[in-house]
N, C-alpha and C. Protein backbone atom coordinates (compact mmCIF):
# COMPACT_ATOMS: atom_id res chain seq x y z
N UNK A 1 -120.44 -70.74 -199.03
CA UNK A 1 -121.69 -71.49 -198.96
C UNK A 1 -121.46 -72.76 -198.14
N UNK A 2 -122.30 -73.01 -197.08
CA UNK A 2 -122.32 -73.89 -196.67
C UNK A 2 -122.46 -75.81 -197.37
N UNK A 3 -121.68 -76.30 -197.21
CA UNK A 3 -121.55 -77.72 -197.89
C UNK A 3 -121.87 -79.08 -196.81
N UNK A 4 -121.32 -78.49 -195.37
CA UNK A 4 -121.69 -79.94 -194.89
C UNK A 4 -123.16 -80.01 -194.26
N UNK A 5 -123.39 -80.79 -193.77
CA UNK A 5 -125.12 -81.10 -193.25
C UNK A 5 -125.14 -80.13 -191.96
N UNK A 6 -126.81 -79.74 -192.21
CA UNK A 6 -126.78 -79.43 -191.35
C UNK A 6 -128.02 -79.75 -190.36
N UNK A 7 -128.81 -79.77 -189.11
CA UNK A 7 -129.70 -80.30 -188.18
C UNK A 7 -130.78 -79.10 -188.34
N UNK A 8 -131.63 -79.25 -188.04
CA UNK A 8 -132.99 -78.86 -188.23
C UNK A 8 -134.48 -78.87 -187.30
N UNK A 9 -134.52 -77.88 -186.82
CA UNK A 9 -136.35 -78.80 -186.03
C UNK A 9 -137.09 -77.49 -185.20
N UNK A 10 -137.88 -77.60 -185.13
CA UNK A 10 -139.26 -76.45 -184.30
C UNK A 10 -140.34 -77.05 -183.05
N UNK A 11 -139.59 -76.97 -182.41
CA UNK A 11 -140.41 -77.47 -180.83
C UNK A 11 -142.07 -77.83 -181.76
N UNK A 12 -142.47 -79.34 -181.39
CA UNK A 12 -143.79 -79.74 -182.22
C UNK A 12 -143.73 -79.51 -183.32
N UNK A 13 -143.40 -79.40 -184.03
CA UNK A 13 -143.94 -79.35 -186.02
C UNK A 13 -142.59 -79.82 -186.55
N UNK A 14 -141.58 -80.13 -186.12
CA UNK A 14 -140.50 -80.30 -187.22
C UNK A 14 -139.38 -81.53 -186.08
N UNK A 15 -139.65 -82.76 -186.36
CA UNK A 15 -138.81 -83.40 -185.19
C UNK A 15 -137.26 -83.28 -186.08
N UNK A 16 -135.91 -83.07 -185.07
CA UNK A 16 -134.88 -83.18 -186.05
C UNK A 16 -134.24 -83.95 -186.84
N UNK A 17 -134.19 -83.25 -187.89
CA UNK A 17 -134.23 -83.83 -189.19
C UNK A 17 -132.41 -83.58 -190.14
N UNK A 18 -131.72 -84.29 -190.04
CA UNK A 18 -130.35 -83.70 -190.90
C UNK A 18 -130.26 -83.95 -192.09
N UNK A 19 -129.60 -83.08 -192.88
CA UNK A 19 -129.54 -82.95 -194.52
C UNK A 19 -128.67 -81.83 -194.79
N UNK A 20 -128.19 -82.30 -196.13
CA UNK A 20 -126.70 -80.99 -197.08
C UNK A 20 -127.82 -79.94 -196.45
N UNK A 21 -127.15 -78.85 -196.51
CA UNK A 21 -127.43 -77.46 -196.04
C UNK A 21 -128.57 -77.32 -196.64
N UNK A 22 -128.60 -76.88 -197.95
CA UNK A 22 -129.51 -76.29 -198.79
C UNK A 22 -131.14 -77.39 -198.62
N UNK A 23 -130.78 -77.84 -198.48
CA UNK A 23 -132.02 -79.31 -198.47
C UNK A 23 -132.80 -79.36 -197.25
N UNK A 24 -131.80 -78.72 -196.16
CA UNK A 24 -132.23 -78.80 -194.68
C UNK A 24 -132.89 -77.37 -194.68
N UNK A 25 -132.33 -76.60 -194.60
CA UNK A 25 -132.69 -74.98 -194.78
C UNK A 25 -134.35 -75.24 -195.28
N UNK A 26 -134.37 -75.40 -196.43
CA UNK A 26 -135.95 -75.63 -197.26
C UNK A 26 -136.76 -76.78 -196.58
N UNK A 27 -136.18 -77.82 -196.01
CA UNK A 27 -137.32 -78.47 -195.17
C UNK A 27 -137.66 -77.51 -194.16
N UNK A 28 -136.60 -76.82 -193.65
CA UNK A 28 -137.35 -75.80 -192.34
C UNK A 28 -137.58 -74.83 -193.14
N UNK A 29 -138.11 -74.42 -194.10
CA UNK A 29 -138.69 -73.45 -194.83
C UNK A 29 -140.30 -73.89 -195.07
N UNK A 30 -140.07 -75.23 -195.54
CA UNK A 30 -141.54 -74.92 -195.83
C UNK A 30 -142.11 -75.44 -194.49
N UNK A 31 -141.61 -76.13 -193.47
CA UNK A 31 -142.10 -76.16 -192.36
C UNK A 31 -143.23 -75.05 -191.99
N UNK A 32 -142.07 -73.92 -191.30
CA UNK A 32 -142.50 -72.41 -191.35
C UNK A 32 -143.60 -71.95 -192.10
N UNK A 33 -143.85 -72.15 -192.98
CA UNK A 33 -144.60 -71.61 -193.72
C UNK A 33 -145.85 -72.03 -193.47
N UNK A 34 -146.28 -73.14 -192.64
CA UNK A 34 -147.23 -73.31 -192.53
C UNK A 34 -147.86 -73.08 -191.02
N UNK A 35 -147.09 -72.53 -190.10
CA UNK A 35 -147.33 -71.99 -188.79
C UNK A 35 -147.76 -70.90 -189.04
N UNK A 36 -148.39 -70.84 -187.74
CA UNK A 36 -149.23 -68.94 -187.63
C UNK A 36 -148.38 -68.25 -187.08
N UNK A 37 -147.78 -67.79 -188.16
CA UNK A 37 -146.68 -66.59 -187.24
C UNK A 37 -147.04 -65.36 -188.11
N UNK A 38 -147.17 -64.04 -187.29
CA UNK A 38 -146.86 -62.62 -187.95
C UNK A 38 -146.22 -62.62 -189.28
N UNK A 39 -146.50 -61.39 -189.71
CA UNK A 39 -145.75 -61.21 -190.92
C UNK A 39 -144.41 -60.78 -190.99
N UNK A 40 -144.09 -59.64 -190.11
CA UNK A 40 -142.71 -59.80 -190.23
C UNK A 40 -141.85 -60.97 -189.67
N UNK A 41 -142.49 -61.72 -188.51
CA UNK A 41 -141.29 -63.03 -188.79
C UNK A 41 -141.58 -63.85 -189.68
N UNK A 42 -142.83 -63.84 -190.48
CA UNK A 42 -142.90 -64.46 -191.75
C UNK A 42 -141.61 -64.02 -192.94
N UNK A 43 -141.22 -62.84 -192.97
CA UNK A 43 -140.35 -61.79 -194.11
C UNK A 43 -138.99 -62.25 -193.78
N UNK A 44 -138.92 -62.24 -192.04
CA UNK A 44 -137.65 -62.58 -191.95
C UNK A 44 -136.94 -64.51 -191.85
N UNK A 45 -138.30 -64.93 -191.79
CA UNK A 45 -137.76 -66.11 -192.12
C UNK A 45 -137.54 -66.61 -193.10
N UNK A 46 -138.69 -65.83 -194.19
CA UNK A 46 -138.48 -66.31 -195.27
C UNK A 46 -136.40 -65.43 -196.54
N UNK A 47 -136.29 -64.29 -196.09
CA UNK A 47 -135.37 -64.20 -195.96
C UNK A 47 -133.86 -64.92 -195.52
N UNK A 48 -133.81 -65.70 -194.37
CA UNK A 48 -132.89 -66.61 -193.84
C UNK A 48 -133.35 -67.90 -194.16
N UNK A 49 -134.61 -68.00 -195.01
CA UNK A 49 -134.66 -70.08 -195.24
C UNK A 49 -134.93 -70.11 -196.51
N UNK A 50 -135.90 -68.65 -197.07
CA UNK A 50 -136.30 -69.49 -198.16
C UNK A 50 -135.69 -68.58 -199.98
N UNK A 51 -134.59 -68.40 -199.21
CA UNK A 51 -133.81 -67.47 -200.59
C UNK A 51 -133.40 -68.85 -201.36
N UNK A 52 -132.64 -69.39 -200.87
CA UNK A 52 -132.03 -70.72 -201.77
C UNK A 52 -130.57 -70.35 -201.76
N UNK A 53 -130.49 -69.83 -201.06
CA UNK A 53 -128.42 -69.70 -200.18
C UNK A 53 -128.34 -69.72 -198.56
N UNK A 54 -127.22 -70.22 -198.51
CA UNK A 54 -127.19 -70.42 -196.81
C UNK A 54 -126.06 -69.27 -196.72
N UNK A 55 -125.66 -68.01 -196.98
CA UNK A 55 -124.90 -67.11 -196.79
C UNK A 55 -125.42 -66.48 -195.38
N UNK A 56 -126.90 -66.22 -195.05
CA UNK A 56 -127.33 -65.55 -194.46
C UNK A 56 -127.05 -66.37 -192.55
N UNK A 57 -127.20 -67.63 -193.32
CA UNK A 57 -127.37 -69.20 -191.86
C UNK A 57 -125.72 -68.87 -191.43
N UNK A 58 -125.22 -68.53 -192.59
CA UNK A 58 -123.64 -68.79 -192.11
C UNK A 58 -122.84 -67.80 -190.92
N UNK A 59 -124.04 -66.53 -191.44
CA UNK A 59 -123.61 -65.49 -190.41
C UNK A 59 -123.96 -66.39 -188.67
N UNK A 60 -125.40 -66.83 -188.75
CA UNK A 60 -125.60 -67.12 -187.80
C UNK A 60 -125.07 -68.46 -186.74
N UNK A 61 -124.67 -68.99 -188.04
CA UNK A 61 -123.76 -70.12 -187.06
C UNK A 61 -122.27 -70.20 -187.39
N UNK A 62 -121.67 -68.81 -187.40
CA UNK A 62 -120.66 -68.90 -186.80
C UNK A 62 -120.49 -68.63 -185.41
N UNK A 63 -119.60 -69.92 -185.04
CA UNK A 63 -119.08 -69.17 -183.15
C UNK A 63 -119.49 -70.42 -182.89
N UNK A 64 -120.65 -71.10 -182.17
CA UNK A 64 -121.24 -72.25 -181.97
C UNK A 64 -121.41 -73.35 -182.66
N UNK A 65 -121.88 -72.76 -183.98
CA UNK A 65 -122.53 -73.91 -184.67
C UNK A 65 -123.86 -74.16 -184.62
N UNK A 66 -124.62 -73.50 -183.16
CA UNK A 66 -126.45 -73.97 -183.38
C UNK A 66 -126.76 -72.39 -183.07
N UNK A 67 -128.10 -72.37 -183.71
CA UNK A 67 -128.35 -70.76 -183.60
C UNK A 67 -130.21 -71.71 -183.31
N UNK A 68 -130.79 -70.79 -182.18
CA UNK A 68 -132.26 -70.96 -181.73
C UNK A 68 -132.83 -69.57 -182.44
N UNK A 69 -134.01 -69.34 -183.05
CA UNK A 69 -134.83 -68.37 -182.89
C UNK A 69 -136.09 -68.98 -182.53
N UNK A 70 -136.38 -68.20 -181.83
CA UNK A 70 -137.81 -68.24 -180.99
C UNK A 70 -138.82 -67.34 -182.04
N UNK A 71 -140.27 -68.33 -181.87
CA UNK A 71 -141.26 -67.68 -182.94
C UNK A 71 -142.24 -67.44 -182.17
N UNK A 72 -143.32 -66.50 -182.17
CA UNK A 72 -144.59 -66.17 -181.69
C UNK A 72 -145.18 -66.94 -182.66
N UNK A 73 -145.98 -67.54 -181.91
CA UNK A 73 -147.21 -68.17 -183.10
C UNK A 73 -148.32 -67.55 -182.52
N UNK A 74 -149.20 -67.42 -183.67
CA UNK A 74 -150.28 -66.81 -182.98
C UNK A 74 -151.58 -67.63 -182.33
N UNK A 75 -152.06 -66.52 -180.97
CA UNK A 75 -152.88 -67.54 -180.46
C UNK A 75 -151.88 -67.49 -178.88
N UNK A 76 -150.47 -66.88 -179.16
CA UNK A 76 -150.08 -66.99 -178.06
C UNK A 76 -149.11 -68.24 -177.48
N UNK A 77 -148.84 -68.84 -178.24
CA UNK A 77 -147.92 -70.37 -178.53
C UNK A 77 -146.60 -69.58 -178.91
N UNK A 78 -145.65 -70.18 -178.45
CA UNK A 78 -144.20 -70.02 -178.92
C UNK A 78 -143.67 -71.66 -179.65
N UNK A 79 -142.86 -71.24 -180.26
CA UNK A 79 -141.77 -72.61 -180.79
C UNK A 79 -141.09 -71.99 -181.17
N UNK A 80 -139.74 -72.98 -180.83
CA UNK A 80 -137.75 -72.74 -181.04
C UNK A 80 -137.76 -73.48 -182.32
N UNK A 81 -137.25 -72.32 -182.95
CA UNK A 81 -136.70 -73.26 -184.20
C UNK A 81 -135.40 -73.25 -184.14
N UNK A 82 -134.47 -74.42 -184.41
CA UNK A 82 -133.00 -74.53 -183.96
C UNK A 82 -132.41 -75.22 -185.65
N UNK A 83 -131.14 -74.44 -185.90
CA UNK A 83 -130.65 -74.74 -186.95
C UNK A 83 -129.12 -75.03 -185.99
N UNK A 84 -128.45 -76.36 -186.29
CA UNK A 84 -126.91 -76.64 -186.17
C UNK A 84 -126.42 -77.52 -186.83
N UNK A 85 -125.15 -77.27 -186.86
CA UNK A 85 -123.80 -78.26 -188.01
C UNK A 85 -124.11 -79.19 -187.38
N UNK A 86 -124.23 -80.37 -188.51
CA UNK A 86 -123.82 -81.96 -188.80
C UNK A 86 -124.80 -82.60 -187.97
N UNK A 87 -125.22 -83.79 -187.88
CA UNK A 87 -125.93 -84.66 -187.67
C UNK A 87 -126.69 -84.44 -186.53
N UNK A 88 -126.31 -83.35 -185.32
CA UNK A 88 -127.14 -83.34 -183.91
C UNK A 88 -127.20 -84.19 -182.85
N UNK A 89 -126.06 -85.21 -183.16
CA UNK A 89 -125.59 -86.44 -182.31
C UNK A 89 -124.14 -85.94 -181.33
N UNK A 90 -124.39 -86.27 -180.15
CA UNK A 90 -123.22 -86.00 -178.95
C UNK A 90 -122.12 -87.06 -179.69
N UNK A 91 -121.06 -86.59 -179.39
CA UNK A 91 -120.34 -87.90 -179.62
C UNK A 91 -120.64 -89.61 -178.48
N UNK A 92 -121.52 -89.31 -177.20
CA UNK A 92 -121.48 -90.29 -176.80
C UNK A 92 -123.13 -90.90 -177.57
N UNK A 93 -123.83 -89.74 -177.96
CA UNK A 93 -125.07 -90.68 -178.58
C UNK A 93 -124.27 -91.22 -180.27
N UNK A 94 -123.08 -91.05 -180.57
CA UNK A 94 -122.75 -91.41 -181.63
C UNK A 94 -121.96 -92.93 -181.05
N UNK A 95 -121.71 -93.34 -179.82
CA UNK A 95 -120.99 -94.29 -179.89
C UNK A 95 -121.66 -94.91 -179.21
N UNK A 96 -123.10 -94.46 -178.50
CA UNK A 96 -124.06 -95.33 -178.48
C UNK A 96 -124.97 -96.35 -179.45
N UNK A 97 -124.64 -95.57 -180.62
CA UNK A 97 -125.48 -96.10 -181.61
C UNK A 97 -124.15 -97.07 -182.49
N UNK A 98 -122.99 -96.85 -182.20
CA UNK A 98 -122.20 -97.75 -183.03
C UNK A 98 -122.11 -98.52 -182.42
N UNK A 99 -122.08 -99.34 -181.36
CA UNK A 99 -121.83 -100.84 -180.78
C UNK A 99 -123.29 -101.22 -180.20
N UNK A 100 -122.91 -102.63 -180.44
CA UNK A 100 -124.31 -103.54 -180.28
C UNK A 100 -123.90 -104.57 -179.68
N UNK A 101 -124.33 -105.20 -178.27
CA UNK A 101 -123.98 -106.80 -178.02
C UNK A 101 -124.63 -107.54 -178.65
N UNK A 102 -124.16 -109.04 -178.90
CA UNK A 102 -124.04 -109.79 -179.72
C UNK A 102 -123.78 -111.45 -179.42
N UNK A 103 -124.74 -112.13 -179.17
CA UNK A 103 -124.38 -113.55 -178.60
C UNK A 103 -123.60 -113.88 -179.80
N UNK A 104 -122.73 -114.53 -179.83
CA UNK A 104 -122.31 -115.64 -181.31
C UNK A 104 -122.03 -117.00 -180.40
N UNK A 105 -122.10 -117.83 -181.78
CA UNK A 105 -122.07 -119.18 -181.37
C UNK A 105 -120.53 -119.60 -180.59
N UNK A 106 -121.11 -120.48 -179.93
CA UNK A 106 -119.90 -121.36 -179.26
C UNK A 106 -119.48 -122.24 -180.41
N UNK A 107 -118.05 -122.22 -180.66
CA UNK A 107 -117.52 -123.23 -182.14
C UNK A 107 -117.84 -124.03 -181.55
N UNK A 108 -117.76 -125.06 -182.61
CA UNK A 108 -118.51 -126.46 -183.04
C UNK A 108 -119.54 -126.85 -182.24
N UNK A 109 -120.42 -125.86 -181.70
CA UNK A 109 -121.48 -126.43 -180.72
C UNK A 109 -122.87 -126.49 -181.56
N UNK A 110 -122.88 -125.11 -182.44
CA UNK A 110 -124.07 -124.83 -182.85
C UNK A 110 -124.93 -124.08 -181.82
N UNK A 111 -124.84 -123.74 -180.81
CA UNK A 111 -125.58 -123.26 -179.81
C UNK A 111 -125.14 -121.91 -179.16
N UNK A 112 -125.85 -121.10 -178.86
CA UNK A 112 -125.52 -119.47 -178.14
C UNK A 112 -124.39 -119.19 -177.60
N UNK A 113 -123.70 -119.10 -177.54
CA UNK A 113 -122.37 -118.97 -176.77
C UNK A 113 -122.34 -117.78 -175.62
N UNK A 114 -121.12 -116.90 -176.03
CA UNK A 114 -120.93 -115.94 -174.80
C UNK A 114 -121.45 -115.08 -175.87
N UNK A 115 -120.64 -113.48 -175.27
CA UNK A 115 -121.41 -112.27 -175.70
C UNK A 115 -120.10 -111.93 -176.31
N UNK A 116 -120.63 -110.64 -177.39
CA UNK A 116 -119.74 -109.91 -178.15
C UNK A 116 -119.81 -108.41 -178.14
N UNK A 117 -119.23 -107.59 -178.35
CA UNK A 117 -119.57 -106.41 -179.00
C UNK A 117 -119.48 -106.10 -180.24
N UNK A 118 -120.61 -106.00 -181.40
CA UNK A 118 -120.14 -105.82 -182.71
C UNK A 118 -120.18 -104.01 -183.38
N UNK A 119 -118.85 -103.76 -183.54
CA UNK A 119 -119.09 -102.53 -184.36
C UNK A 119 -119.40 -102.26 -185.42
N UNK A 120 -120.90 -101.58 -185.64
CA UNK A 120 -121.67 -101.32 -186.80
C UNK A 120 -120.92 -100.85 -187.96
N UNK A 121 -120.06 -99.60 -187.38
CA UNK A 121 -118.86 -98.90 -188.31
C UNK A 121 -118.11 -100.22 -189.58
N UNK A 122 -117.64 -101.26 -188.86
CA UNK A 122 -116.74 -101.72 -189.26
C UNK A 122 -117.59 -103.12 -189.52
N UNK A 123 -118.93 -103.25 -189.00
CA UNK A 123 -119.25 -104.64 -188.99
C UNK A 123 -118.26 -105.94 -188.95
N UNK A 124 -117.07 -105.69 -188.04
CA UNK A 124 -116.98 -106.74 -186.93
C UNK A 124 -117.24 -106.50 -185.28
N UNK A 125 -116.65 -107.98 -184.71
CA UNK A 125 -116.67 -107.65 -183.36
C UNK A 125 -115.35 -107.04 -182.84
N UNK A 126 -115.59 -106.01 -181.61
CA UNK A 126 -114.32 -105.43 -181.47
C UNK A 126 -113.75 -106.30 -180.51
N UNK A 127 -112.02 -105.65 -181.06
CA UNK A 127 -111.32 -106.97 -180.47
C UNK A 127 -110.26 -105.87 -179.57
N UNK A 128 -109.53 -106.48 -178.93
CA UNK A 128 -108.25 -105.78 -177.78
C UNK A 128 -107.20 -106.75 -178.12
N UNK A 129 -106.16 -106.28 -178.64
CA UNK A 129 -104.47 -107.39 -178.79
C UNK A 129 -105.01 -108.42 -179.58
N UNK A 130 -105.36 -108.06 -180.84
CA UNK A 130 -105.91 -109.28 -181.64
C UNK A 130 -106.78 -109.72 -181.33
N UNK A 131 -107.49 -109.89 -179.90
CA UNK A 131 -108.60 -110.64 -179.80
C UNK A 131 -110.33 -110.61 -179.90
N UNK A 132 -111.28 -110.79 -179.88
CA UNK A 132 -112.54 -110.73 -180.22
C UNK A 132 -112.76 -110.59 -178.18
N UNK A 133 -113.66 -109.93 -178.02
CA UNK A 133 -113.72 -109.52 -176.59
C UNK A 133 -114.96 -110.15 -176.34
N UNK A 134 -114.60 -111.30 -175.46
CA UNK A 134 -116.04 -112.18 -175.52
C UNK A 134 -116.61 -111.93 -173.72
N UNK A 135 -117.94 -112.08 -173.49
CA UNK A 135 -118.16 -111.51 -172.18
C UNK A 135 -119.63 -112.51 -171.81
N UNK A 136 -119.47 -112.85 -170.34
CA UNK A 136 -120.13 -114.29 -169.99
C UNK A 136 -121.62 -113.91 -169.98
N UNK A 137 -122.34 -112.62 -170.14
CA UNK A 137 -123.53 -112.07 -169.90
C UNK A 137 -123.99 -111.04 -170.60
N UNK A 138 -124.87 -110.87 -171.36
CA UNK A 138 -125.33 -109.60 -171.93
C UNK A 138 -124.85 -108.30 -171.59
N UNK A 139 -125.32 -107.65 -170.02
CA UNK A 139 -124.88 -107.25 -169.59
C UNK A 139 -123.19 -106.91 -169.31
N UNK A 140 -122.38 -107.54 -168.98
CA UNK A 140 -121.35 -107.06 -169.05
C UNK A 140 -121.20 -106.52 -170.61
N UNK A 141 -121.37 -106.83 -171.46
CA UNK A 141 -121.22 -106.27 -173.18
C UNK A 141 -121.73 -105.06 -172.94
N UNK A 142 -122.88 -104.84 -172.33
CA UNK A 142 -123.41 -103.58 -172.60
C UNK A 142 -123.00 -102.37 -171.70
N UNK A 143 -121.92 -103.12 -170.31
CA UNK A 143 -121.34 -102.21 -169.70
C UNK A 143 -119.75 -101.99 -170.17
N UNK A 144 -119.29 -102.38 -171.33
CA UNK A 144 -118.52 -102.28 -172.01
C UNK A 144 -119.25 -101.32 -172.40
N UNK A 145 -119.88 -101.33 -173.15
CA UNK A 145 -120.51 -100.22 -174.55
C UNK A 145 -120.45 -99.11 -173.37
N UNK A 146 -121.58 -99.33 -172.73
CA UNK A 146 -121.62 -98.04 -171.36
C UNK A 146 -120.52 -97.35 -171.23
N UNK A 147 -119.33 -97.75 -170.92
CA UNK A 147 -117.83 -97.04 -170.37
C UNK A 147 -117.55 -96.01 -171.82
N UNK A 148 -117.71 -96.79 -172.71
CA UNK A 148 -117.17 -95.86 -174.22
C UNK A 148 -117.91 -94.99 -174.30
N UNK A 149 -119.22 -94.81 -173.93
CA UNK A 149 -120.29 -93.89 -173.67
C UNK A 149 -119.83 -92.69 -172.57
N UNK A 150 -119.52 -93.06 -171.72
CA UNK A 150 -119.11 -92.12 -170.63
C UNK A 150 -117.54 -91.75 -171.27
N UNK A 151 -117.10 -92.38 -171.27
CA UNK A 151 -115.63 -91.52 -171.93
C UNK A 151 -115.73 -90.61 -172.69
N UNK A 152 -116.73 -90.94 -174.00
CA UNK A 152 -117.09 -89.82 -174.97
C UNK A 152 -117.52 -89.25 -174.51
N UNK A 153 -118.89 -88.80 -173.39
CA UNK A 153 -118.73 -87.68 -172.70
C UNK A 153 -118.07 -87.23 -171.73
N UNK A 154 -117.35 -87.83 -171.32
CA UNK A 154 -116.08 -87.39 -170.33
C UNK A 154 -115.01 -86.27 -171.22
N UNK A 155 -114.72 -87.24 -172.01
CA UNK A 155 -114.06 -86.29 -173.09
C UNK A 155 -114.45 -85.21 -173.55
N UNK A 156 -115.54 -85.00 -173.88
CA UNK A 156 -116.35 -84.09 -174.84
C UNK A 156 -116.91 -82.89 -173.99
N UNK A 157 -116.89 -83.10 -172.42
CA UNK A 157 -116.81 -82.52 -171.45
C UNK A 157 -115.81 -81.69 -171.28
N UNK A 158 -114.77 -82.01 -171.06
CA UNK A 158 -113.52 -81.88 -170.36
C UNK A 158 -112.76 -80.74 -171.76
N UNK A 159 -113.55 -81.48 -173.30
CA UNK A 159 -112.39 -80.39 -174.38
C UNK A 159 -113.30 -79.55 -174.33
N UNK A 160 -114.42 -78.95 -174.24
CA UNK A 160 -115.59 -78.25 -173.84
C UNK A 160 -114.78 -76.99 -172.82
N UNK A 161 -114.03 -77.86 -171.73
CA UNK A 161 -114.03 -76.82 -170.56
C UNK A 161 -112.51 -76.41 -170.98
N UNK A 162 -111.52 -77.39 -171.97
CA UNK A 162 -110.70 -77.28 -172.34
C UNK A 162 -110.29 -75.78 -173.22
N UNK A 163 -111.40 -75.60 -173.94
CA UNK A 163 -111.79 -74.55 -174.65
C UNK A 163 -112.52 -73.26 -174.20
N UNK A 164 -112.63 -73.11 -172.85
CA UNK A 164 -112.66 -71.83 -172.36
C UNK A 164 -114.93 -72.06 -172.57
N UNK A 165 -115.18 -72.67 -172.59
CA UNK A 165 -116.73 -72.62 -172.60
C UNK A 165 -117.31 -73.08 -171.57
C-alpha cells in the first residue's frame, strides 16, 4: 500500500493538489464523479479511485511515478487526469521556493543595509566558510538564488540522461 504522498489534478476541475495516498486518490475520486464522463470510464475510475486502496494506483505508477489517463467528457471535451509520487515540485521549483532575499539591517545603524539570502528550510541566512553572504543589490541575491535554480536543473537533467531516459 502506498504510504508516501501523492499529486493529483484534471486539466480544469482539479488544480494540483498533494496528500498521503489514500486522501489524494478520494479527492480525485470525488472530483470525477462529478464530470460527464460515460459509464464505463465512470466503472473504471471508480474501480482505481474509489475502492479505498491504492493497490490498483500502484500497478500504475510503477516505472515513472506519474501515470495520465485521458477522459472523454461528454459533449466532446477531453481532460488528463494525472496521478504522481510526492509533492509535483522539480527539484529546481523546490529550491526556488526555499530561498528568499532579504535586506537586514546595517549593525548599529538601524537602517536597510545590504542583501541576504534567507533559507526558509533552516530559517537562517545562508552562509559560505562561516559567513552570512551579504550582496550590495537585490538583484545580485536573487541571481544567487537563480544559479541554485539552474544547477538543480542542470543536475536533475543530466541524472535523467544519466539514467538511460
Amino acid at each position: 500500500m502506498l504510504t508516501d504522498e501523492l499529486t493529483v489534478s484534471v486539466d480544469g476541475h482539479l488544480k494540483p493538489t498533494s496528500a498521503p495516498a489514500l486522501q489524494a486518490l478520494d479527492i480525485l475520486w470525488r472530483t470525477l464523479r462529478e464530470l460527464p464522463i460515460g459509464e464505463y470510464q465512470h466503472r473504471a475510475m471508480h474501480r482505481l479511485l474509489g475502492a479505498g486502496t491504492t493497490v490498483e494506483m500502484e500497478k500504475f505508477l510503477d516505472g515513472q511515478g506519474l501515470v495520465d489517463f485521458p477522459l472523454d467528457l461528454t459533449g466532446g471535451d477531453k481532460a488528463i487526469v494525472r496521478v504522481w509520487r510526492g509533492d509535483g515540485l522539480t527539484a529546481s521549483q523546490r529550491i526556488g521556493a526555499r530561498y528568499m532575499p532579504e535586506q537586514v539591517q546595517a549593525p548599529g545603524r538601524g537602517v536597510p543595509g545590504l542583501w541576504a539570502v534567507r533559507d526558509t528550510q533552516s530559517d537562517s541566512l545562508v552562509e559560505e566558510d562561516g559567513r552570512v553572504l551579504h550582496f550590495a543589490i537585490e538583484d545580485s541575491a536573487r541571481g544567487w538564488i537563480n544559479r541554485r535554480v539552474s544547477l538543480a536543473g542542470y543536475r536533475g537533467y543530466r541524472q535523467t540522461m544519466e539514467d538511460g531516459a
